[in-house]
Protein backbone atom coordinates (compact mmCIF):
# COMPACT_ATOMS: atom_id res chain seq x y z
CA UNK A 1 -10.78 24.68 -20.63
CA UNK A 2 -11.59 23.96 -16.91
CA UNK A 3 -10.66 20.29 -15.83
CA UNK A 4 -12.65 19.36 -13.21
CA UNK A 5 -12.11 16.20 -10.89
CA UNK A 6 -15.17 15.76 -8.98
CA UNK A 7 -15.09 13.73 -6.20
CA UNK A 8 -18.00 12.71 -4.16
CA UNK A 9 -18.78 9.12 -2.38
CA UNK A 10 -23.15 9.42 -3.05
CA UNK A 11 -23.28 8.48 -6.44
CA UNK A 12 -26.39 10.13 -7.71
CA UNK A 13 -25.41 13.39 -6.24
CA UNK A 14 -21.52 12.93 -8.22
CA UNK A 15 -23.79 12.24 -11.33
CA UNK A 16 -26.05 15.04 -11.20
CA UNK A 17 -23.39 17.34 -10.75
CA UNK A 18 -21.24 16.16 -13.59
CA UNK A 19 -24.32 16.38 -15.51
CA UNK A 20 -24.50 20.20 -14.74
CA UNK A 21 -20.70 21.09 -15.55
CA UNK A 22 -20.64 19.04 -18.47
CA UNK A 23 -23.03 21.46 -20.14
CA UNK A 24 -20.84 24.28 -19.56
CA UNK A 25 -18.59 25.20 -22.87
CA UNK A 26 -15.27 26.23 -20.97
CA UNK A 27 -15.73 22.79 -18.73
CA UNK A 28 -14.62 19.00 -18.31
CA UNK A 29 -15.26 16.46 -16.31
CA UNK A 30 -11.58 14.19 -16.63
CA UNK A 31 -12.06 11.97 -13.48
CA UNK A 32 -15.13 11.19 -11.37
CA UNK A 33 -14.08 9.73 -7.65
CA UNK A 34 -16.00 7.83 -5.42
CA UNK A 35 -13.77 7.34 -2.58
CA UNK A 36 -10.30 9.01 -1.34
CA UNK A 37 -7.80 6.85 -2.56
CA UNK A 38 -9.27 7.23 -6.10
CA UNK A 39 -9.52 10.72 -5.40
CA UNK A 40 -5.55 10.95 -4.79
CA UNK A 41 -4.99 8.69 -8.06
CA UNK A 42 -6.59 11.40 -10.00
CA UNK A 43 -5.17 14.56 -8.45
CA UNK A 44 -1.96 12.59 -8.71
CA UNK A 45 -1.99 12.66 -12.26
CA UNK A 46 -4.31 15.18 -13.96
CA UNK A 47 -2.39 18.34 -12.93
CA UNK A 48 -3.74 21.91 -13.52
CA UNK A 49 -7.29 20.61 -11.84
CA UNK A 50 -10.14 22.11 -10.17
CA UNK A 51 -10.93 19.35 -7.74
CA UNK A 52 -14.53 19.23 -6.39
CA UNK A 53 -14.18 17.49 -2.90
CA UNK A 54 -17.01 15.86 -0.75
CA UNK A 55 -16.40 16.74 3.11
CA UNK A 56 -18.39 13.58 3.27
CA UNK A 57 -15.71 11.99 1.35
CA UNK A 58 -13.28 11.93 3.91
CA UNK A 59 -9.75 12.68 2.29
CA UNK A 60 -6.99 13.06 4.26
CA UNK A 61 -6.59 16.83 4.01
CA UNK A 62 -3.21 17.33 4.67
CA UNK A 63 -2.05 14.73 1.44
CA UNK A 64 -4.96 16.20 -0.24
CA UNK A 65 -3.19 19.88 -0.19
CA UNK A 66 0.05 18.57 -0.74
CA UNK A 67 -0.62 16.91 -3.67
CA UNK A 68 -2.61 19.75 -4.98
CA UNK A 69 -0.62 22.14 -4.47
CA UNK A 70 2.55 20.34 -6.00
CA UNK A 71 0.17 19.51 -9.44
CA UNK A 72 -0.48 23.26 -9.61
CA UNK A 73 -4.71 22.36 -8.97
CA UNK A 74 -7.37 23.90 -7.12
CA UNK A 75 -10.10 22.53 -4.16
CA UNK A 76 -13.45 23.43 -3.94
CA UNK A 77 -14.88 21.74 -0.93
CA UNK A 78 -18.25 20.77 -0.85
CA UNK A 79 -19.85 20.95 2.33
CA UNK A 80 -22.85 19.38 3.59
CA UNK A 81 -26.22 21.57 4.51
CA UNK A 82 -25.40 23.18 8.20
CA UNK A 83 -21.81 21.78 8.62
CA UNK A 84 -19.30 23.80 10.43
CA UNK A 85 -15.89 23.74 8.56
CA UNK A 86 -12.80 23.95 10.70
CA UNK A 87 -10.86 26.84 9.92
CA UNK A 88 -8.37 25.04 8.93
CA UNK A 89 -9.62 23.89 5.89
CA UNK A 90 -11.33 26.81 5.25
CA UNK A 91 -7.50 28.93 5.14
CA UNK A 92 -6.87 26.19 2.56
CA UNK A 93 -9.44 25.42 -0.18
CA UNK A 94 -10.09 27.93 -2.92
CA UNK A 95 -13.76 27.45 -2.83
CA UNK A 96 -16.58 26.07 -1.14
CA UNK A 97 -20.00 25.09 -1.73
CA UNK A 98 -23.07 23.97 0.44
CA UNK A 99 -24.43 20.83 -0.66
CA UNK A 100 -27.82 22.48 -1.66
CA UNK A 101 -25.78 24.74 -3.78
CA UNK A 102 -27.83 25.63 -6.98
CA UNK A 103 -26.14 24.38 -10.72
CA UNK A 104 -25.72 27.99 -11.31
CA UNK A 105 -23.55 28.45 -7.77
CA UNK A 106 -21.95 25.53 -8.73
CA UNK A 107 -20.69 26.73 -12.00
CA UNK A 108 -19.72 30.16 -10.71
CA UNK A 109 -18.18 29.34 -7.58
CA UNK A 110 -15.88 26.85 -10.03
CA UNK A 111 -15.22 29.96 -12.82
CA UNK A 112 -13.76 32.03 -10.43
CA UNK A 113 -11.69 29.56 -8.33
CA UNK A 114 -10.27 29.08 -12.12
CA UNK A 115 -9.31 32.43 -12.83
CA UNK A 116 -7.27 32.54 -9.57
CA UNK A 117 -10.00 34.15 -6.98
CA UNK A 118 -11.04 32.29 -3.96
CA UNK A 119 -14.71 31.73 -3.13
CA UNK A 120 -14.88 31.05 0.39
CA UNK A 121 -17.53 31.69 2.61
CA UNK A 122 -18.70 30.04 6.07
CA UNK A 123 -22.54 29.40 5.94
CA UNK A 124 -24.61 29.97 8.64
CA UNK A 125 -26.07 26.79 10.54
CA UNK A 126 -28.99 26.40 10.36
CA UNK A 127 -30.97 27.01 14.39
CA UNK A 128 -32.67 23.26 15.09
CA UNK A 129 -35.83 25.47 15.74
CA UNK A 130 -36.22 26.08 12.43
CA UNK A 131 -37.94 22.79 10.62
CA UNK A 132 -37.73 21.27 7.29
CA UNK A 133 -41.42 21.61 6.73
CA UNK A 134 -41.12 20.39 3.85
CA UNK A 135 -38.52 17.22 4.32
CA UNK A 136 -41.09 16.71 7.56
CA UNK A 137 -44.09 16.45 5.32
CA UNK A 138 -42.27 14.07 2.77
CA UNK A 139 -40.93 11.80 5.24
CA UNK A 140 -44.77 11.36 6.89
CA UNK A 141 -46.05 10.29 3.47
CA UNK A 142 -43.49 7.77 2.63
CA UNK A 143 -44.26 3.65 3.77
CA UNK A 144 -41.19 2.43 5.88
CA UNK A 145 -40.39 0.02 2.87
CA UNK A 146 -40.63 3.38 0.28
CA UNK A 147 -38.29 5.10 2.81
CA UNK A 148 -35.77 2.00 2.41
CA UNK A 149 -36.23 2.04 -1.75
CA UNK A 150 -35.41 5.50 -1.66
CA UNK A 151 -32.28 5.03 1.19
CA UNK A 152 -30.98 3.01 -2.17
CA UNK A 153 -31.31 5.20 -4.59
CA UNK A 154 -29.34 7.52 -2.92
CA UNK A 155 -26.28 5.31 -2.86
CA UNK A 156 -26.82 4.69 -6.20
CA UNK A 157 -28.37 1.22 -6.91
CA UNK A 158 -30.31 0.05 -9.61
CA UNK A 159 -33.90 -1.49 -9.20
CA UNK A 160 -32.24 -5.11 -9.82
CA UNK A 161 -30.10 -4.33 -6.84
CA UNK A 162 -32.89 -3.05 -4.55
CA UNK A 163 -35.06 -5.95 -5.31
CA UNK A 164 -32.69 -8.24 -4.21
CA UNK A 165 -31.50 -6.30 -1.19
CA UNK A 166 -35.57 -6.40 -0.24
CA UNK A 167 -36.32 -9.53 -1.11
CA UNK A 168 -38.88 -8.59 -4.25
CA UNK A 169 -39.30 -8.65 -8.21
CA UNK A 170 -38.15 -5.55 -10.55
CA UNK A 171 -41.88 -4.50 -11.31
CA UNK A 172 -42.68 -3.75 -8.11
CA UNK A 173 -39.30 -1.21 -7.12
CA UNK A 174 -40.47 0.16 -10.57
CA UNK A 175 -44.15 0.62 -8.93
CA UNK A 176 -42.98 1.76 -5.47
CA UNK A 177 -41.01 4.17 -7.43
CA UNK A 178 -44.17 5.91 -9.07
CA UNK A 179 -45.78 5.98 -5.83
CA UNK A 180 -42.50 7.94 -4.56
CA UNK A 181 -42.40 10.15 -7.06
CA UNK A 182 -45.86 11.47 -6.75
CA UNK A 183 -45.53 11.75 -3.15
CA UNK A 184 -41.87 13.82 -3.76
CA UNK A 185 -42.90 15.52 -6.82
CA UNK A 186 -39.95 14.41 -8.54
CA UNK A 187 -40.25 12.72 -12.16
CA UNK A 188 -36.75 10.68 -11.81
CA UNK A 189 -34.56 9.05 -9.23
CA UNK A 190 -31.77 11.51 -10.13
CA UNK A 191 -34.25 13.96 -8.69
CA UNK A 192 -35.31 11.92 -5.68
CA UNK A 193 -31.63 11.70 -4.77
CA UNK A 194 -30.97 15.23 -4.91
CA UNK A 195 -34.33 16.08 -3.60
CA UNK A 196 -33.58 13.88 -0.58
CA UNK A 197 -29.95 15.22 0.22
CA UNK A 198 -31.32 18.64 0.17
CA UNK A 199 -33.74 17.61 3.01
CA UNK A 200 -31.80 16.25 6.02
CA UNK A 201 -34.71 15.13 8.03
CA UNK A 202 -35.74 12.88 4.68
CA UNK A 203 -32.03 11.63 3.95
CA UNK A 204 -31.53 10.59 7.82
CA UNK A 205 -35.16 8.29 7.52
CA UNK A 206 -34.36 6.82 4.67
CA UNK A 207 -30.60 5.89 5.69
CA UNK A 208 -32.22 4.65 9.07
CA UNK A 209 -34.77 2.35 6.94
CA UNK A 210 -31.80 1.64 4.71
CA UNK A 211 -29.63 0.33 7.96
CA UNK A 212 -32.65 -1.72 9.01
CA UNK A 213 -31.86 -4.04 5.62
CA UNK A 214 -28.23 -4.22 6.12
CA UNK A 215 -28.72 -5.35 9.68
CA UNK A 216 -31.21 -8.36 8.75
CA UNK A 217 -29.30 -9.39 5.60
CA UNK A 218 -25.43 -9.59 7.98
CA UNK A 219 -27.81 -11.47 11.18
């Protein structure tokens, strides 16, 4: 059996992804971290793991090894879409993944870290000539105030929370919600959230609109 700690500070992302290796016979999910001292709790302890570690995170690499390496575990970095890993860390993780990595990638990438292989490949940036057509076309369609809702689901909150971070009722998060979804094509915020990580242009909007609520709420 594969124990997995999957560590990963954007909640819906760290859910969906649990989601996916859960279903997996030969895996488990024994700790779920959402920031690095967490992170070193649970490599601390659970020895013999295959940790799954957000570059996003940020651990502290060097205590990171070290305390993987003396509980006999595994890291799998996972990087986000276009970033260039430093060499350094690339020498020393078994495996990484891109953050638009497939469920299927996922699962492989983590099968043969297990059985002692290493999975490590640099991906190629992506040239800023090339658009996100499709991010582009999204982030056109959405209101400023559906760009903020969906900023939130992204980290994870619940309608309760967004309405009182915007200053509204329930009902209508749950109706700007439907109105997002047809626009995305999703059918659930799990989706949205993954839908808008994959998409930079779309994830950098909404945490824009999302920054524009923080500021007024702290003025």
């Amino acid at each position: 059996m594969n124990r997995i700690i999957l560590a990963d500070n954007q909640a819906i992302f760290r859910a969906g992804a649990a989601r996916v290796l859960a279903m997996e016979d030969d895996m488990r999910i024994v700790a779920q971290c959402g920031d690095a001292e967490r992170l070193m709790q649970a490599v601390s302890t659970l020895r013999s793991s295959i940790i799954i570690v957000a570059s996003t995170l940020p651990p502290d690499f060097e205590r990171l090894f070290s305390e993987a390496t003396a509980a006999a575990s595994r890291i799998v970095l996972l990087a986000e879409n276009g970033e260039n890993t430093s060499p350094m860390v690339l020498q020393r993780v078994e495996g990484l993944l891109n953050r638009s990595a497939t469920g299927i990638e996922m699962v492989e990438c983590v099968r043969k870290v297990s059985r002692g292989y290493r999975s490590v490949a640099q991906f190629p940036t992506p040239s800023a000539n090339v658009a996100d057509s499709v991010g582009t076309r999204v982030r056109e369609r959405l209101t400023p105030r559906e760009l903020q809702i969906v900023g939130f689901i992204v980290q994870g909150c619940k309608n309760k929370e967004i309405a009182l971070q915007i200053g509204t009722k329930e009902q209508v998060v749950k109706n700007y919600l439907r109105s997002i979804y047809d626009k995305t094509g999703v059918s659930d915020r799990l989706e949205l959230a993954l839908f808008t990580i994959h998409h930079r242009v779309l994830a950098e909007a909404a945490s824009r609109a999302g920054q524009v609520i923080q500021l007024r709420s702290t003025a």
